[in-house]
Protein backbone atom coordinates (compact mmCIF):
# COMPACT_ATOMS: atom_id res chain seq x y z
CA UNK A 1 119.38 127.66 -23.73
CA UNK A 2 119.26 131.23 -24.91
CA UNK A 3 119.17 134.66 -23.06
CA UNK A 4 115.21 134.67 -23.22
CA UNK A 5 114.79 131.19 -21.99
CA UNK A 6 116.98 132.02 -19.27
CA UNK A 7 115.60 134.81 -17.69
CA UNK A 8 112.22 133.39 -18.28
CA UNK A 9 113.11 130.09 -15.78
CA UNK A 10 115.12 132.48 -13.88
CA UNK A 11 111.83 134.87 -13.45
CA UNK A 12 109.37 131.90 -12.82
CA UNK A 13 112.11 130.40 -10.17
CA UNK A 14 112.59 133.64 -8.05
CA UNK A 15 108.18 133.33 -7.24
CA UNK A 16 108.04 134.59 -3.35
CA UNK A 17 110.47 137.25 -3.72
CA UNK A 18 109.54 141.13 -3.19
CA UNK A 19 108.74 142.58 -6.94
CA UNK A 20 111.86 145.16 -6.44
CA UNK A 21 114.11 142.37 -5.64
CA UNK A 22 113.11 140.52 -8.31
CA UNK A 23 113.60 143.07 -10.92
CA UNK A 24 117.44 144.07 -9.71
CA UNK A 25 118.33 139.60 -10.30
CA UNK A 26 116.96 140.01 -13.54
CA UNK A 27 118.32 143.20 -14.19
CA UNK A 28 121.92 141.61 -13.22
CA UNK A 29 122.01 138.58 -15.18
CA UNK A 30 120.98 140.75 -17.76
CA UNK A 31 123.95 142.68 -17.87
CA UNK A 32 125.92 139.29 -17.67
CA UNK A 33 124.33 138.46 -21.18
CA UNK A 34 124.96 141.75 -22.45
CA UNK A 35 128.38 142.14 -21.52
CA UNK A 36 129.40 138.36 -22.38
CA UNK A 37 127.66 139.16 -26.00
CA UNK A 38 129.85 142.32 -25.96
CA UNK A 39 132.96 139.92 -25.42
CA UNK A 40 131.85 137.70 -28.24
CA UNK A 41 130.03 134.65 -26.71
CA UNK A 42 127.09 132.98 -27.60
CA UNK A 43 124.15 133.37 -25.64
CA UNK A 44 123.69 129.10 -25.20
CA UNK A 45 127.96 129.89 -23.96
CA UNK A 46 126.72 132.56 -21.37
CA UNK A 47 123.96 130.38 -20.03
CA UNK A 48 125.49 127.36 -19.53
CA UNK A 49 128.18 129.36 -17.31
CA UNK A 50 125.57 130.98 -15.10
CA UNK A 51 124.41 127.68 -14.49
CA UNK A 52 120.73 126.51 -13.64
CA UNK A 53 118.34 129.29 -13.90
CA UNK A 54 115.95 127.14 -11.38
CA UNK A 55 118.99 126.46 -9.08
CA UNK A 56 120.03 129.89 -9.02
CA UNK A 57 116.12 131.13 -8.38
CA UNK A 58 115.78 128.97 -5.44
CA UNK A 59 118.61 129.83 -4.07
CA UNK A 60 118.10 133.81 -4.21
CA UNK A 61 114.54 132.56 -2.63
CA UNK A 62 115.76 130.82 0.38
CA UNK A 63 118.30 133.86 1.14
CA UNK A 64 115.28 136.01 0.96
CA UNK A 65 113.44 133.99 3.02
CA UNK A 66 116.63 134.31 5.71
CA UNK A 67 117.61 137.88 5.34
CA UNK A 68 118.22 139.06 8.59
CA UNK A 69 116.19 142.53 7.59
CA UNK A 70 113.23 140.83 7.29
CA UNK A 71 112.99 138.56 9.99
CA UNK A 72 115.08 136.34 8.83
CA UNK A 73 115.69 133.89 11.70
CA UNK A 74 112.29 133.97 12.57
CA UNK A 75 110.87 129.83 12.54
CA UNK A 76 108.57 130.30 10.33
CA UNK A 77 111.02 132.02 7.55
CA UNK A 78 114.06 129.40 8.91
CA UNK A 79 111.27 126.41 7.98
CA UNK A 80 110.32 127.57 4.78
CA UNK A 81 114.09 127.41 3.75
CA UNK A 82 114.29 124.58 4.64
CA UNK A 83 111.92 123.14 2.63
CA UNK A 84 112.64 125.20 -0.09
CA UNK A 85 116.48 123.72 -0.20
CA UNK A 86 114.55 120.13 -0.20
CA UNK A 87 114.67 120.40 -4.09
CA UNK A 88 118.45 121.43 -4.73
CA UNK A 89 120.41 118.24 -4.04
CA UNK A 90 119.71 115.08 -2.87
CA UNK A 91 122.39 115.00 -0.45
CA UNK A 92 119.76 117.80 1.80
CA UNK A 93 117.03 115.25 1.09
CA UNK A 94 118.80 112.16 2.46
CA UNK A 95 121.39 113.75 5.40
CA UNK A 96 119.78 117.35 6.14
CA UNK A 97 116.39 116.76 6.79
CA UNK A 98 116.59 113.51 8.86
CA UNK A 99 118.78 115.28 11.02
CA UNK A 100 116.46 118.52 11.06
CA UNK A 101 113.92 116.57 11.77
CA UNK A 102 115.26 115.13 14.96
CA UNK A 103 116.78 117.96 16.58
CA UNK A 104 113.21 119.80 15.49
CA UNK A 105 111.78 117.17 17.66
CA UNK A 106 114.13 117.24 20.33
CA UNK A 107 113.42 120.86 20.60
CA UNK A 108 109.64 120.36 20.68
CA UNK A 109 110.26 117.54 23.56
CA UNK A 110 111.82 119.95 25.51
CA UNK A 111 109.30 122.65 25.11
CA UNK A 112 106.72 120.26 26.27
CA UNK A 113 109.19 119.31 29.14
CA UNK A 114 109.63 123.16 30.79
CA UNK A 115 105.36 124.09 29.78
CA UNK A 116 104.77 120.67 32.01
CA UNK A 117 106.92 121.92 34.61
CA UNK A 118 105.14 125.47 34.91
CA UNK A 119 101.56 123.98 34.22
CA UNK A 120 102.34 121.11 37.23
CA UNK A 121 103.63 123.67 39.80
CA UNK A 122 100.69 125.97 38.73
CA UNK A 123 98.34 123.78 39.44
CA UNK A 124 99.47 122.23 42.83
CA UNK A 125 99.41 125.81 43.43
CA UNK A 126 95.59 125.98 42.42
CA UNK A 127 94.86 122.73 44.15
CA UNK A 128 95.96 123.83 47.28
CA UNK A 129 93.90 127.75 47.04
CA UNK A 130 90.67 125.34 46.01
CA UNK A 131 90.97 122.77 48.67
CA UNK A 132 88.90 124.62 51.12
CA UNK A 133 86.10 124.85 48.44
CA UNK A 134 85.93 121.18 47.12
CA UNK A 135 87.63 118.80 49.66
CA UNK A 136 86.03 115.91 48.45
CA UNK A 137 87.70 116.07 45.11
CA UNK A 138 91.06 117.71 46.52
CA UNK A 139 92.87 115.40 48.72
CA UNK A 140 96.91 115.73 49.79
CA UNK A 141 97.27 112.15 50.91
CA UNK A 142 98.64 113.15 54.10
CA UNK A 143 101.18 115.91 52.96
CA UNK A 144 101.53 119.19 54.90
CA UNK A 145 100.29 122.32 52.79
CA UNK A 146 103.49 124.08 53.54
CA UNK A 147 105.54 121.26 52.06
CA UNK A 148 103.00 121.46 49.00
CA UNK A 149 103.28 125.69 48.52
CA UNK A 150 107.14 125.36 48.86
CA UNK A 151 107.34 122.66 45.92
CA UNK A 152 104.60 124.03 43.54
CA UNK A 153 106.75 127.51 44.05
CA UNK A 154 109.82 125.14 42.78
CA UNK A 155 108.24 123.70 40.62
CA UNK A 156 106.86 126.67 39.03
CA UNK A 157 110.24 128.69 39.38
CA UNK A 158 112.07 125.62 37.34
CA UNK A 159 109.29 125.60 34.57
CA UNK A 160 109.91 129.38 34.68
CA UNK A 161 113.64 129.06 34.41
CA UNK A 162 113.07 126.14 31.64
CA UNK A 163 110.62 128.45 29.12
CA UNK A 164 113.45 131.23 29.67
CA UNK A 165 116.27 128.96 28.64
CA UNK A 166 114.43 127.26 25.56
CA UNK A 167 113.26 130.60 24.06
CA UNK A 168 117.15 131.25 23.96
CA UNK A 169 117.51 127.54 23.17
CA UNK A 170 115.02 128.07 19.71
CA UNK A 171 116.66 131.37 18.69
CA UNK A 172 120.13 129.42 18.83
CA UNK A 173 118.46 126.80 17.10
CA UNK A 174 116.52 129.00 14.23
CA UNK A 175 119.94 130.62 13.75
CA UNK A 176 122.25 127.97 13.41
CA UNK A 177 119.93 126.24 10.85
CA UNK A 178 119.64 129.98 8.61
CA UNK A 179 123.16 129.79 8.51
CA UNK A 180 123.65 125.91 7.50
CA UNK A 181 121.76 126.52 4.90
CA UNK A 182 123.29 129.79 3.73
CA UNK A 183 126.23 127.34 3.93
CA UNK A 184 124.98 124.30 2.13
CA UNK A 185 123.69 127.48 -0.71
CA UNK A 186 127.53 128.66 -1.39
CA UNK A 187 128.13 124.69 -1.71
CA UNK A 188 125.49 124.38 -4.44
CA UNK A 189 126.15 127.35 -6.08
CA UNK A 190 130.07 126.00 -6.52
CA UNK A 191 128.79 123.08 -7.82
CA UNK A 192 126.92 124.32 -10.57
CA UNK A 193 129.53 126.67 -11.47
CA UNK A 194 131.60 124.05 -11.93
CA UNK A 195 129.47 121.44 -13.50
């Protein structure tokens, strides 16, 4: 592959990325042509040891997609990586993204889990102010209002508590998985330095 062919997969591969951005990669691995050339290699020479040009475009993608300055633990950014580091090895397609994909889950189960919590104390809450106003639909089965109030405050409280605690939970979560896969990128980038 020569210099042209290479900066034209390498220019195709970095699509998503900010125009400015863009420009400085190219600009840089054109200066790795020009000064290898000034050395006395061969353009297919200086290729080959930059490695993929679609590997390498991906890669400057996804750490676009997490740079901190823009956002870059946000879920939405942290999901798109993630599906954007589907394509560079199959070892993210067969361990990463089952594993993701559970702990995703898990952390959707428990969202449900603390909104169910608030929405349920909530209503007994509700149930109780509207009693007066429809007791033929609203019925206690025998349990003191106090008793009810107390509990739907709880219960409330401890959906409360749980939203708090899994909006720190998700930021850990979007965080952790930014940085595994600015960890799995340094990974794939030695291997096709090497190879």
């Amino acid at each position: 592959m020569n210099k042209e062919q290479f900066l034209n997969q390498l220019k195709r591969s970095l699509s998503g990325i900010p125009e400015e951005e863009k420009r400085d990669i190219l600009y840089d691995y054109e200066e790795h042509f020009s000064s290898g050339m000034e050395n006395g290699q061969e353009e297919e020479e200086i290729a080959s040891a930059l490695g993929s040009p679609r590997v390498l475009g991906k890669s400057y993608r996804i750490e676009s997609l997490l740079d901190e300055k823009r956002g870059g633990h946000r879920a939405a950014n942290v999901l798109r990586a993630v599906f954007a580091s589907l394509s560079l090895g199959f070892f993210n397609v067969i361990i990463t993204i089952p594993l993701f994909a559970g702990l995703f889950a898990g952390l959707i189960s428990l969202w449900a889990g603390a909104v169910s919590l608030a929405v349920t104390g909530a209503s007994v809450i509700l149930a109780v102010i509207l009693r007066p106003l429809l007791p033929a639909f609203i019925t206690f089965g025998g349990l003191s209002i106090a008793f009810l109030i107390f509990a739907a405050i709880g219960i409330s409280a401890l959906g409360l508590l749980s939203l708090i605690g899994m909006w720190k939970l998700s930021q850990w979560f979007f965080m952790a998985t930014g940085r595994y896969i600015k960890f799995n990128l340094r990974i794939i980038k030695r291997q096709e330095a090497r190879g």
